[in-house]
Protein backbone atom coordinates (compact mmCIF):
# COMPACT_ATOMS: atom_id res chain seq x y z
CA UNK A 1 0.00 0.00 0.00
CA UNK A 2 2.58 2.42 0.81
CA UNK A 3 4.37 1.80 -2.45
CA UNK A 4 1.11 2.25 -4.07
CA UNK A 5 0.77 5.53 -3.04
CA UNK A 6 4.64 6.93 -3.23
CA UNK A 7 5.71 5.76 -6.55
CA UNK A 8 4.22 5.99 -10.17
CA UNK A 9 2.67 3.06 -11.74
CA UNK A 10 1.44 2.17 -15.02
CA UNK A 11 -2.40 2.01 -15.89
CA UNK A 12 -1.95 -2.38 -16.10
CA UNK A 13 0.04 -2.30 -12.83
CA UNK A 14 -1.99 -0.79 -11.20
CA UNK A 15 -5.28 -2.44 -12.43
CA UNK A 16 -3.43 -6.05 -11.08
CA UNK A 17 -2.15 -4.36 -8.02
CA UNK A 18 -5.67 -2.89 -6.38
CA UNK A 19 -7.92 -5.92 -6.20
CA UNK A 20 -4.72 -7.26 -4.07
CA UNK A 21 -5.03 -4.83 -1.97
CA UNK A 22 -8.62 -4.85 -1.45
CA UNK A 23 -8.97 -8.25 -1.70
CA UNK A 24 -9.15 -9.97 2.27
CA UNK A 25 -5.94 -12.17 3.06
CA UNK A 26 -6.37 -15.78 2.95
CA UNK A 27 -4.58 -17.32 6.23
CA UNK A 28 -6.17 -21.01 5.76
CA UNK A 29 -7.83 -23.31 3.13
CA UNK A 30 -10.44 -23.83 5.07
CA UNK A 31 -12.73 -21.24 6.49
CA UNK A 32 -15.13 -21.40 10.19
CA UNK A 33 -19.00 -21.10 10.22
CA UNK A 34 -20.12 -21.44 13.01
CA UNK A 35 -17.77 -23.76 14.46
CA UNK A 36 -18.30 -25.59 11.33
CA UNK A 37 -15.10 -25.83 8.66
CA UNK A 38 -15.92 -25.48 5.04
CA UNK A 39 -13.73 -25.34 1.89
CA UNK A 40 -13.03 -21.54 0.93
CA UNK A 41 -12.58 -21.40 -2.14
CA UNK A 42 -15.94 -23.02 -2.96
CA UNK A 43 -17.64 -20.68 -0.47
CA UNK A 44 -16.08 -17.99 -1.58
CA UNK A 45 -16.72 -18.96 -5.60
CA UNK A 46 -20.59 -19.25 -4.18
CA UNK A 47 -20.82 -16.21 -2.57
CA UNK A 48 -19.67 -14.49 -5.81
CA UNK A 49 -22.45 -15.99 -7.49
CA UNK A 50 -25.25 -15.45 -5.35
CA UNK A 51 -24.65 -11.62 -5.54
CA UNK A 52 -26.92 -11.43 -8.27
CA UNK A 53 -29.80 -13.09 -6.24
CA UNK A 54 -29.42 -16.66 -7.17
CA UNK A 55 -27.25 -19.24 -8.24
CA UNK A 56 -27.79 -20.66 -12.15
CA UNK A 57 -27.23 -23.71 -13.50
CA UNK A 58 -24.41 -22.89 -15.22
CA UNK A 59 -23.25 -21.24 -11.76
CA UNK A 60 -23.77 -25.13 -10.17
CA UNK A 61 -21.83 -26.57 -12.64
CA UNK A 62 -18.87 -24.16 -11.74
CA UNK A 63 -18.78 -25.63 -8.31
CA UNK A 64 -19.34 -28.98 -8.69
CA UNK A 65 -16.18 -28.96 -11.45
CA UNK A 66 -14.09 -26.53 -8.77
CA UNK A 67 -15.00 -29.36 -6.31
CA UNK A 68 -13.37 -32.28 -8.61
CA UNK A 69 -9.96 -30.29 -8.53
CA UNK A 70 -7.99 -33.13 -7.02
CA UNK A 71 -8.51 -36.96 -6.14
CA UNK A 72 -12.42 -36.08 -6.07
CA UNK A 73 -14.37 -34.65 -4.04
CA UNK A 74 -13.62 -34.48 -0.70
CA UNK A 75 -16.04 -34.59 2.72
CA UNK A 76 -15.43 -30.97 3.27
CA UNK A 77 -15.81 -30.10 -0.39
CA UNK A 78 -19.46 -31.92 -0.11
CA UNK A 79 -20.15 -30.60 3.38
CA UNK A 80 -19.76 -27.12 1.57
CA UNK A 81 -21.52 -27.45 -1.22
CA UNK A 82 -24.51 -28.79 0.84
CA UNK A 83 -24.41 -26.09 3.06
CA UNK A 84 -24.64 -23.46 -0.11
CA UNK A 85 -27.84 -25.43 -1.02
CA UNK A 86 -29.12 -25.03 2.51
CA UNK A 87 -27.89 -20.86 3.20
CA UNK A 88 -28.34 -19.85 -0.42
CA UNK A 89 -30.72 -19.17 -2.92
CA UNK A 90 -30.46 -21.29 -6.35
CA UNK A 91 -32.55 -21.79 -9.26
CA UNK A 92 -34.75 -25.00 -9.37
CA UNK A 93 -33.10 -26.18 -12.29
CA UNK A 94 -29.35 -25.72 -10.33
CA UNK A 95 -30.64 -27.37 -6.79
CA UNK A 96 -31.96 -30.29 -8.52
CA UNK A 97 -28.48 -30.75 -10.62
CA UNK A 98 -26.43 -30.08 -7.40
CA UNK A 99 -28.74 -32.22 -5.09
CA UNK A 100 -27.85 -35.25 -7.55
CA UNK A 101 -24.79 -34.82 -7.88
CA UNK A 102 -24.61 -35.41 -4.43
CA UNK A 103 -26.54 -37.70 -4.24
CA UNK A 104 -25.08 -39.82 -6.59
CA UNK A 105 -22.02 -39.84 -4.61
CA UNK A 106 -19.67 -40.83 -7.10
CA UNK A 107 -17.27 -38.50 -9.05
CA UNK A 108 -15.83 -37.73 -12.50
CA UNK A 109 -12.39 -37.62 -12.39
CA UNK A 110 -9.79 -36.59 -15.19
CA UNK A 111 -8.54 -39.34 -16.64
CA UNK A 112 -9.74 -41.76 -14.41
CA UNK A 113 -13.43 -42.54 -12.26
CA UNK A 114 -13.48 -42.35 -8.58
CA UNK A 115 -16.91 -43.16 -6.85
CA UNK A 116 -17.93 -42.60 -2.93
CA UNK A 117 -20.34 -45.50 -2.76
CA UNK A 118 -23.65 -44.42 -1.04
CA UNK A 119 -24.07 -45.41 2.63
CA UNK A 120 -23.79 -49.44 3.74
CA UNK A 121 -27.05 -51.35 3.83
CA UNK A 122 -28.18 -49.34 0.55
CA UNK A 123 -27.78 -52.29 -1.58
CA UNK A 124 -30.43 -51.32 -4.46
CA UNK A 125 -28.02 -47.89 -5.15
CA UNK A 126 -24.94 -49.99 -4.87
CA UNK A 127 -26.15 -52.36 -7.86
CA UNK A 128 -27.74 -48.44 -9.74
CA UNK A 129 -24.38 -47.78 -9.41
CA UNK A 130 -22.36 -50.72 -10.48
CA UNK A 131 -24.75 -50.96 -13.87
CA UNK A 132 -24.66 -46.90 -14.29
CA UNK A 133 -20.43 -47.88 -14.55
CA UNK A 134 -20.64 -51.20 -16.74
CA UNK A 135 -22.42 -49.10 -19.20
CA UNK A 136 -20.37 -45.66 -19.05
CA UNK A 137 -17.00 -48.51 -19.42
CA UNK A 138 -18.80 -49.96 -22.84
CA UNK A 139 -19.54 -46.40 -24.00
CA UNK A 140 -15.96 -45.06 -23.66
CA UNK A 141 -14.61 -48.05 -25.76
CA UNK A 142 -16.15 -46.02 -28.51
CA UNK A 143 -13.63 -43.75 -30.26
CA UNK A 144 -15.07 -40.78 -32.23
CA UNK A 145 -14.53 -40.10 -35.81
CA UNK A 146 -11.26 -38.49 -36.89
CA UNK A 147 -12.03 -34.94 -37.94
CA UNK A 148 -11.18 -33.67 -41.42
CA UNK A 149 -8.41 -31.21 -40.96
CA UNK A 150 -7.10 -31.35 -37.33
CA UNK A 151 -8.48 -34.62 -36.00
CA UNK A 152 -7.64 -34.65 -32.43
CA UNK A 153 -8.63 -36.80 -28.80
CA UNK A 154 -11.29 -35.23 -26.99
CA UNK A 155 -9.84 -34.46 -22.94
CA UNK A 156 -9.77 -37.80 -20.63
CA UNK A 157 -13.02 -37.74 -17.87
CA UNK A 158 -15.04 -34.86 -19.37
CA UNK A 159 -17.91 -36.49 -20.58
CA UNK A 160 -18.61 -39.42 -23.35
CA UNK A 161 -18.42 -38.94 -26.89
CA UNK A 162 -21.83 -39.53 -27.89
CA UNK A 163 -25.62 -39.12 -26.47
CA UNK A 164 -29.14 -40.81 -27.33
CA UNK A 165 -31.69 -38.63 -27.97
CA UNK A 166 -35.56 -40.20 -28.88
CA UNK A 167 -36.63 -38.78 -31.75
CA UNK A 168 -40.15 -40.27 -31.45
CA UNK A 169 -41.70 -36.76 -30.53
CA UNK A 170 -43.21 -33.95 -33.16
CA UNK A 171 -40.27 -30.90 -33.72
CA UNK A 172 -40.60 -27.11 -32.99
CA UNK A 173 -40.57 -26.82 -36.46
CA UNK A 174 -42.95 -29.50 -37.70
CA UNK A 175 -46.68 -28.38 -38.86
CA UNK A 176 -49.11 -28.21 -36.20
CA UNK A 177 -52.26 -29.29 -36.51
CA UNK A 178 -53.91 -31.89 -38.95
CA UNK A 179 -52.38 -35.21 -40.09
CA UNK A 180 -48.86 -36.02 -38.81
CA UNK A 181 -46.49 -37.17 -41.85
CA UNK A 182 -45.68 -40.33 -41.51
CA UNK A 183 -42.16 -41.06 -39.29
CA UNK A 184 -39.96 -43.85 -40.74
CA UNK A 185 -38.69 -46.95 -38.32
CA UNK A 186 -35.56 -44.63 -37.97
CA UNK A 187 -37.57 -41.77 -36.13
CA UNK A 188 -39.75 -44.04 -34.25
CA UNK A 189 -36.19 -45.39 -32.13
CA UNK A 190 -33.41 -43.72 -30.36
CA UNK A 191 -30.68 -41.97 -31.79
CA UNK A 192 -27.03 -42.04 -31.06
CA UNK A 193 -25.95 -38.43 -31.39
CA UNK A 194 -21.90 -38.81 -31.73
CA UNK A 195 -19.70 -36.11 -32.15
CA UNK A 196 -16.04 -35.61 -32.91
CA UNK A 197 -12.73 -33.41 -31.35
CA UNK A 198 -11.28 -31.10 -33.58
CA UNK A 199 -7.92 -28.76 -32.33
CA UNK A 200 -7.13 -25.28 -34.09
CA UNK A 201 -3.39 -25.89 -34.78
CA UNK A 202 -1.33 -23.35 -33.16
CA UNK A 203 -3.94 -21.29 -31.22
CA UNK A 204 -3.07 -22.72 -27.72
CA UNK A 205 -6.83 -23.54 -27.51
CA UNK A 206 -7.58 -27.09 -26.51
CA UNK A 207 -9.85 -29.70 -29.16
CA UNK A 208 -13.41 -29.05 -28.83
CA UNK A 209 -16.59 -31.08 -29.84
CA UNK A 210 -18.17 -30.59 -33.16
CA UNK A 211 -21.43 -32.75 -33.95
CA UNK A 212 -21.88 -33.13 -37.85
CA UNK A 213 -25.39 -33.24 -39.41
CA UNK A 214 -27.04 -36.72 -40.57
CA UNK A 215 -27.26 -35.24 -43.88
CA UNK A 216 -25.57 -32.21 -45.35
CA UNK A 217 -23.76 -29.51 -43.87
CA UNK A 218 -25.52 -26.07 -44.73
CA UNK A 219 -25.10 -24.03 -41.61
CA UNK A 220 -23.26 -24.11 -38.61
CA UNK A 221 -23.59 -22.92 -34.54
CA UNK A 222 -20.60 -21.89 -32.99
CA UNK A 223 -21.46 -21.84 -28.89
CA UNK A 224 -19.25 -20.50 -26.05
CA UNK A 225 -19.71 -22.64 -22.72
CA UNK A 226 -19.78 -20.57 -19.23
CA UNK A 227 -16.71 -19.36 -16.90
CA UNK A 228 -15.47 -22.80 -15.26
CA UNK A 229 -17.46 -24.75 -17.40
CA UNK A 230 -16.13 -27.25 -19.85
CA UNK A 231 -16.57 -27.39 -23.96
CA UNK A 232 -18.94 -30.18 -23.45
CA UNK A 233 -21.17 -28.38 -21.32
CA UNK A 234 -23.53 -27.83 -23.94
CA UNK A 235 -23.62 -31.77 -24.70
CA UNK A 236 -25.12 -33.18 -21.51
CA UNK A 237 -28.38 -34.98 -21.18
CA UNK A 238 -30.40 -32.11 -20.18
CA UNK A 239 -28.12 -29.79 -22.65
CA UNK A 240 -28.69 -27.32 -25.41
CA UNK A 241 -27.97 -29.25 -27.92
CA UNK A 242 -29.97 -32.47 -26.83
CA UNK A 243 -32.88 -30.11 -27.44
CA UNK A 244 -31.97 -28.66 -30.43
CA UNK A 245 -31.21 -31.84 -31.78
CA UNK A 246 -34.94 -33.15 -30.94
CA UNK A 247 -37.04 -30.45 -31.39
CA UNK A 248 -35.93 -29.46 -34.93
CA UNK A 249 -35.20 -31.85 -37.52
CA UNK A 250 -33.76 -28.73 -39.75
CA UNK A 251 -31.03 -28.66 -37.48
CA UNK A 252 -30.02 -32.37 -36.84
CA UNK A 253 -30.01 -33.19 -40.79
CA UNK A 254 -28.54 -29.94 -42.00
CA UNK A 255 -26.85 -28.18 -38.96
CA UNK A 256 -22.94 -28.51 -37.79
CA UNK A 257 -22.56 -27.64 -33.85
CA UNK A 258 -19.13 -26.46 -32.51
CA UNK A 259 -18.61 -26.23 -28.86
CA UNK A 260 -15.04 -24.60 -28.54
CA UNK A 261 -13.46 -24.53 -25.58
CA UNK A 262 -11.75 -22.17 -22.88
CA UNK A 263 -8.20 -22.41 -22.07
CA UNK A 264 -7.33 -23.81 -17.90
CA UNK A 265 -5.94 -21.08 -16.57
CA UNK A 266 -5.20 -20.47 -12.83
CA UNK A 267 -8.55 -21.93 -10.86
CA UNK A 268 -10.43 -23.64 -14.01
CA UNK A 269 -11.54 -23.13 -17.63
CA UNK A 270 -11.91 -19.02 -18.21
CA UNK A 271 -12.22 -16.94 -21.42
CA UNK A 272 -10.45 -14.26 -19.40
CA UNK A 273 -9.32 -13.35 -15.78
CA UNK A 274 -11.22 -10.99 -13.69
CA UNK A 275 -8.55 -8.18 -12.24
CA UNK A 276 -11.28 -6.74 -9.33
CA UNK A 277 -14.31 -8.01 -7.70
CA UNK A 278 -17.02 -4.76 -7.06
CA UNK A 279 -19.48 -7.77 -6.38
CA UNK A 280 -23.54 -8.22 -8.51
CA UNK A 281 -23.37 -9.97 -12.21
CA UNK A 282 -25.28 -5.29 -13.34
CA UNK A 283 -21.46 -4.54 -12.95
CA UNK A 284 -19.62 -7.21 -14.71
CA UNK A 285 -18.81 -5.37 -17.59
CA UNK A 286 -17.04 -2.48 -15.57
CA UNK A 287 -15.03 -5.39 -14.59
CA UNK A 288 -11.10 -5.08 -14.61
CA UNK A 289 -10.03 -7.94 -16.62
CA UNK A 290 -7.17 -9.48 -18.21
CA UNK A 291 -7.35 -8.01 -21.52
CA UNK A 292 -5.00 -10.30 -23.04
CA UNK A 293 -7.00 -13.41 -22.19
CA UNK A 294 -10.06 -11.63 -24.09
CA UNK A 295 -7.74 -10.51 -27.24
CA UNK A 296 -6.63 -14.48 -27.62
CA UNK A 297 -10.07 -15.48 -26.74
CA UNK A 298 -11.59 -13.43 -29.70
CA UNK A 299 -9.08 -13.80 -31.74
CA UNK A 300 -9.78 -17.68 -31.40
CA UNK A 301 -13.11 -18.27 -31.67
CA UNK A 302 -13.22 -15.75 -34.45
CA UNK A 303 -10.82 -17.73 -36.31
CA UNK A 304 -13.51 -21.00 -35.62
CA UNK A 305 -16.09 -18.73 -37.40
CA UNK A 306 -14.06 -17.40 -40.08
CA UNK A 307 -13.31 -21.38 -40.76
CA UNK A 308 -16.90 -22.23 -41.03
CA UNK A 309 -18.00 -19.04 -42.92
CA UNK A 310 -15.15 -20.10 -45.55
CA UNK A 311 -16.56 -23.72 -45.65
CA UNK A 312 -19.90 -22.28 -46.47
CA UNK A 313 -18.83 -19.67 -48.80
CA UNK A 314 -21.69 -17.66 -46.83
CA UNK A 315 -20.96 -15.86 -43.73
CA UNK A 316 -25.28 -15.55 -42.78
CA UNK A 317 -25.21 -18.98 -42.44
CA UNK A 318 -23.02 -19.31 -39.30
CA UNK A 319 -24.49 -18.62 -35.86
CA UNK A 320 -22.44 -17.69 -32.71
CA UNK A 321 -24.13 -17.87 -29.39
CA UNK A 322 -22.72 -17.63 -25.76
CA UNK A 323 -24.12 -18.24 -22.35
CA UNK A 324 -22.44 -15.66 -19.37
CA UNK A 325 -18.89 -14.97 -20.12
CA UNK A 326 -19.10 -17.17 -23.12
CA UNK A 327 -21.98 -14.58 -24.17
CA UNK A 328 -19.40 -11.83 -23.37
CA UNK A 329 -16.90 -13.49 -26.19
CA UNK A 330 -19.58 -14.12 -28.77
CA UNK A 331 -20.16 -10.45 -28.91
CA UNK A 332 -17.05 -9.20 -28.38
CA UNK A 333 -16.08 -11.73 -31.82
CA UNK A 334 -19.53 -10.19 -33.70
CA UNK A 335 -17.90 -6.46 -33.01
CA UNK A 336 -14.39 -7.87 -34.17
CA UNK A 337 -14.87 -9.88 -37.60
CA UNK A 338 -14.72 -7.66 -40.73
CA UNK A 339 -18.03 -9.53 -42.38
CA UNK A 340 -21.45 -9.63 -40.39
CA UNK A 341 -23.12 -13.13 -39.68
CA UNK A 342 -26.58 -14.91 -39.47
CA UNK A 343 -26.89 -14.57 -35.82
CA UNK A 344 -25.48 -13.52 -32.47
CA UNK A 345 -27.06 -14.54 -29.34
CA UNK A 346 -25.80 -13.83 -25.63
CA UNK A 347 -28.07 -15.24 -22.74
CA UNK A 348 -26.32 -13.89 -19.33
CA UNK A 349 -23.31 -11.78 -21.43
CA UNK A 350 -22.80 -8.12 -22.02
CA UNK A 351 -20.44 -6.27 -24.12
CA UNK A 352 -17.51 -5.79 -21.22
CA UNK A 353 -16.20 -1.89 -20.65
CA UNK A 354 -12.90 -2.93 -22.62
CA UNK A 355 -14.56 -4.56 -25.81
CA UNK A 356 -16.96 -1.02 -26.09
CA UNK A 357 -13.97 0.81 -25.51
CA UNK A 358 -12.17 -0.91 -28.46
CA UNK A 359 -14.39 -0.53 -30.78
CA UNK A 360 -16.15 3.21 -29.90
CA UNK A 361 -17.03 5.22 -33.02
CA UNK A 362 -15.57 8.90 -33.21
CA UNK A 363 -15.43 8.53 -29.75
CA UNK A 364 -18.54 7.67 -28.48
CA UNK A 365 -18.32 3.72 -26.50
CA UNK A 366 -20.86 1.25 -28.24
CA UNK A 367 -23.49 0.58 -25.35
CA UNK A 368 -24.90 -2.24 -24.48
CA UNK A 369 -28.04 -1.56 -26.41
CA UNK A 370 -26.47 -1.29 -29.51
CA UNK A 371 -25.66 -4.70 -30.37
């Protein structure tokens, strides 16, 4: 502090140094609630989120992937993310994943699986399990596709390669009303849904997930996963894809889904570092943040756009779409190409402070209701 204040700094060293200095020092891993110990940096990640009012699903899915950070998840680690379901407010959608999660009480783990069987005497869950791990063992013997270009090996423990989706229901975009067309055999069972792991040579990225179409390839999706989320975060179960996949046969037969990926740094997977805390998801964007990490960040999903638009020959047939800080990147990369595209969603994003500042015209900043 004292340095702070007597000597000269540069704008960057001093945006690093002040959350330091504001920030409260952290004397233990562990942190007393009433006489109860709990794991910090989970409470702490949790408290973050809640700021807002509640804690989303993608929020949940933070700290249950913070909580796998070594051998599993540890009794503490549980203990704490229990007690945020029992102090703090979360969405339905987030309790119910979290609540099973631990419930379940087993554990992905990179590379390998770990499980914490459920309590003795609970036979009927011991044999759930057990069956739940003969199948996920058969599934993994699977290898996906090589991709044409940069094939690559999709990361160890973070999720299967493929999902089954039942494509026995009516689509979104089917006609309502009157006689239903006719579904062939193929419609009428379930669907393996497989997709493949594609790298960007050079761009320090890791591979991400891309899911082909059944039939031809005439547009493509580009989405950005959430802060400490990984690439297949969109490909779960209950995922994004799942439903686009069943509720719109336009987009199974004819679309091509890319999921890339954040890189690890520090804590988990981040398109860019936060530099200060000022606490509530209304001033994100005034944020200080590693502007570095957002440059590569844009520079490298743009480049997994500008592929796509180049395969298509058209660029309004590629659509980018981002959910929270992955929002923040997808329109931070629609301000940045040279060429406009089909489609630019953000759910939970806003333009950040430092991408309107970038691109401000004659200088007045973009705001955020220009885009």
């Amino acid at each position: 502090r004292h340095i702070a204040h007597s000597f000269h700094f540069t704008y960057k060293a001093m945006a690093w140094i002040q959350p330091l200095l504001h920030s409260p020092k952290k004397t233990s891993y562990y942190r007393q609630v009433h006489g109860q110990r709990y794991d910090r940096e989970l409470l702490d990640m949790a408290e973050r989120f809640v700021k807002d009012g509640q804690i989303s699903y993608a929020e949940a899915h933070s700290l249950w992937h913070s909580a796998q950070d070594g051998k599993g998840v540890t009794e503490v680690e549980r203990k704490t993310l229990q007690y945020t379901l029992d102090h703090m407010k979360y969405t339905t959608k987030a309790a119910a994943f979290l609540r099973l999660k631990l419930d379940e009480g087993k554990v992905q783990k990179v590379g390998r699986k770990s499980s914490l069987l459920p309590k003795v005497g609970d036979k009927a869950k011991v044999r759930q399990l057990k069956k739940a791990d003969s199948k996920d063992a058969k599934e993994s013997n699977v290898k996906p596709k090589a991709s044409v270009g940069s094939p690559a090996k999709g990361p160890i423990g973070h999720g299967k390669d493929a999902i089954s989706i039942n494509l026995s229901g009516p689509g979104k975009d089917e006609k309502p009303g009157g006689k239903s067309p006719k579904k062939s055999p193929k419609d009428k069972q379930k669907v393996l849904i497989k997709w493949k792991w594609v790298k960007r040579p050079n761009s320090g990225f890791p591979a991400f997930p891309v899911v082909m179409p059944r039939k031809a390839h005439r547009f493509s999706l580009v989405v950005c996963h959430p802060m400490g989320c990984y690439s297949t975060f969109f490909l779960g179960p209950e995922g994004l894809v799942k439903d686009l996949l069943v509720q719109s046969k336009m987009i199974r037969d004819y679309c091509k889904i890319l999921c890339p990926g954040a890189r690890h740094i520090e804590w988990g997977k981040q398109w860019f570092r936060y530099r200060s805390n000022r606490g509530g998801t209304r001033q994100c964007h005034a944020e200080i943040i590693s502007t570095r990490d957002l440059q590569r960040a844009v520079d490298f999903v743009s480049g997994v756009v500008s592929s796509e638009v180049s395969t298509l020959g058209a660029a309004d047939r590629v659509l980018l779409g981002g959910y929270s800080q992955g929002g923040c990147i997808s329109l931070a990369v629609g301000l940045a190409l040279p060429f406009d595209i089909g489609l630019i969603i953000s759910q939970r994003g806003m333009l950040m402070k430092q991408t309107m500042d970038r691109h401000s015209v004659n200088g007045e900043t973009v705001s955020q209701t220009d885009k």
